[in-house]
Each structure stands twice: as structure tokens, then as C-alpha cells.
Protein backbone atom coordinates (compact mmCIF):
# COMPACT_ATOMS: atom_id res chain seq x y z
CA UNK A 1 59.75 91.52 85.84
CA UNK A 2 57.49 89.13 87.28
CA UNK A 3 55.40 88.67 84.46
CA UNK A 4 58.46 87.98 82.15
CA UNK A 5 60.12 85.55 84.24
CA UNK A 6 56.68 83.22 84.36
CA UNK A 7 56.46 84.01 80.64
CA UNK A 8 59.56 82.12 80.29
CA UNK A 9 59.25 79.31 82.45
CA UNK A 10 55.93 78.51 80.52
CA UNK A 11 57.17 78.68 77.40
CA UNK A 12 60.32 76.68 78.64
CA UNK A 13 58.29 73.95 79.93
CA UNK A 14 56.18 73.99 76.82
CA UNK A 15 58.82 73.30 74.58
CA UNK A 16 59.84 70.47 77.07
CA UNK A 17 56.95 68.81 76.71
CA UNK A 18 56.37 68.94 72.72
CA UNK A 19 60.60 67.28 72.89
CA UNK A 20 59.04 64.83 75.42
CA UNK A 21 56.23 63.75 73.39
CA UNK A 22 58.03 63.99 69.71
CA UNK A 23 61.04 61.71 71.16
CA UNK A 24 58.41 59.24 72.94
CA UNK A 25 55.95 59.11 69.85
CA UNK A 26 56.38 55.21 68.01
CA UNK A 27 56.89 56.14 64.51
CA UNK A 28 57.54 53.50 62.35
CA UNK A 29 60.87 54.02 60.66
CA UNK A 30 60.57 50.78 58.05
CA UNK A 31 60.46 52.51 54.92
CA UNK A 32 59.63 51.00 51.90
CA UNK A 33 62.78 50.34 48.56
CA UNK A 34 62.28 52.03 45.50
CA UNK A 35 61.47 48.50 44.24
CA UNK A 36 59.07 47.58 46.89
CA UNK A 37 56.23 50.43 46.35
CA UNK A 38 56.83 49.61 42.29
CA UNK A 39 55.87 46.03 43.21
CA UNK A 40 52.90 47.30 45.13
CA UNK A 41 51.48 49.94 42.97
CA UNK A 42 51.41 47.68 40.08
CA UNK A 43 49.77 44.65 42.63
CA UNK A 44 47.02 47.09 43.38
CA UNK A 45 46.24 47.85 39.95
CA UNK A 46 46.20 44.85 38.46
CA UNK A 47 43.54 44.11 41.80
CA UNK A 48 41.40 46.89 40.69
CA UNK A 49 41.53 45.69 37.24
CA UNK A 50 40.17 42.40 38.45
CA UNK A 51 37.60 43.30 40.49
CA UNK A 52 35.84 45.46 38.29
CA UNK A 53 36.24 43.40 35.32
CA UNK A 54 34.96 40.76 36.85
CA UNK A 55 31.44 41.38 36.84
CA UNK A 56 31.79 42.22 33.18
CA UNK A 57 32.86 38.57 31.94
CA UNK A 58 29.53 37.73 30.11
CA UNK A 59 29.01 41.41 28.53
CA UNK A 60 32.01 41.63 25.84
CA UNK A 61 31.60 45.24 24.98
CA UNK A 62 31.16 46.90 28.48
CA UNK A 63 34.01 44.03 29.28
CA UNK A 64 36.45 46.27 26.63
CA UNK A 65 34.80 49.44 27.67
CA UNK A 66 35.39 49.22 30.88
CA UNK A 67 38.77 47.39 30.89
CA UNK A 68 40.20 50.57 28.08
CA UNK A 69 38.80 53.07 30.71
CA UNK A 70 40.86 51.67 33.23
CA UNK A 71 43.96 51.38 31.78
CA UNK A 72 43.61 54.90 30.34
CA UNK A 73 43.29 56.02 33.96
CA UNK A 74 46.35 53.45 34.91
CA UNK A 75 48.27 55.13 32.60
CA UNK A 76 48.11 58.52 33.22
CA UNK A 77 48.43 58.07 37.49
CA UNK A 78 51.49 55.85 36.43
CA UNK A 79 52.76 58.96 33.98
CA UNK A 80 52.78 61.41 36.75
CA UNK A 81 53.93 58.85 39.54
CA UNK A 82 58.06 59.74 40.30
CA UNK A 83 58.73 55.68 40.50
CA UNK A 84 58.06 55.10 36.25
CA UNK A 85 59.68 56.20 33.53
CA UNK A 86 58.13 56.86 30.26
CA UNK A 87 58.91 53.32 28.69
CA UNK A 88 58.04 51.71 31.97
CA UNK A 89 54.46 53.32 32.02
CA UNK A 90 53.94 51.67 28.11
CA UNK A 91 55.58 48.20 29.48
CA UNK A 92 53.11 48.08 32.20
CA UNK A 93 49.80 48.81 30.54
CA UNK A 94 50.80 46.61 28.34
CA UNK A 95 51.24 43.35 30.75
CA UNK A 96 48.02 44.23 32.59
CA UNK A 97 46.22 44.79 29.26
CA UNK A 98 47.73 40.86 28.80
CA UNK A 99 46.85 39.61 32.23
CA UNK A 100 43.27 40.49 32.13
């Protein structure tokens, strides 16, 4: 009966603690529009595109190479991301095909 009773109370206080710590933790509760992480996923690839094209400016053939490569692999994150449609995947790849 003993053993029970202390079996309890441990567990008891356990559980207090883990509702302690889970209420107390700081999570950040800004979460990010629909719109926002569009604008952002589109800002980093359009980075990405830049910086490794950029080193390819005098070489015109490793310049398309590289710059076809990228937007093959562009498009097919961006086909299997939730936050683009099939018609906004093609109207994407084709502005940073134009920007660059």
C-alpha cells in the first residue's frame, strides 16, 4: 500500500512539473499569412539564383547551364510545396527566369 501511494505522488508531481514547464516555455505564437511565407520562399530563391549565377557572368554556357539546373530544381520544390498551384509554379519560373 505503501509502495502505491509513493507511486502516485511521483507520478503526480511529475506531471506537475512537465504542466509547469510547457505553460512557462516562451513560444513564439507570431505565425506567418499564407501570403507572407509565398513572399519569402520566392525572396530566397530568387537569392540563390543570384548568388550562384553570379560567378558565372563571364562563362555564357555554364551561365545557362547552371541557371536551367536551378530553375528545374525551383520548379519541382515549388510543385510539391502546399502554398502554389500548378499555374503559379509556371508564373514563377518564369519571372525568375526574367529577373536573372
Amino acid at each position: 500500500m505503501d509502495i502505491e501511494y509513493i507511486y502516485t505522488v511521483v507520478g503526480a508531481l511529475i506531471f506537475i512539473a512537465i504542466v509547469i514547464v510547457v505553460l512557462k516555455s516562451d513560444v513564439s505564437k507570431q505565425v506567418q499569412s499564407k501570403e507572407e511565407k509565398r513572399y519569402k520562399i520566392i525572396s530566397n530563391y530568387k537569392a540563390q539564383l543570384n548568388k550562384e549565377l553570379g560567378a558565372l557572368q563571364n562563362d555564357k554556357e555554364a551561365y545557362i547551364a547552371k541557371k536551367n539546373q536551378l530553375l528545374k530544381v525551383f520548379s519541382d520544390e515549388l510543385s510539391r510545396n502546399i502554398f502554389f498551384d500548378k499555374s503559379e509554379v509556371s508564373e514563377i519560373i518564369m519571372d525568375l527566369a526574367q529577373d536573372t
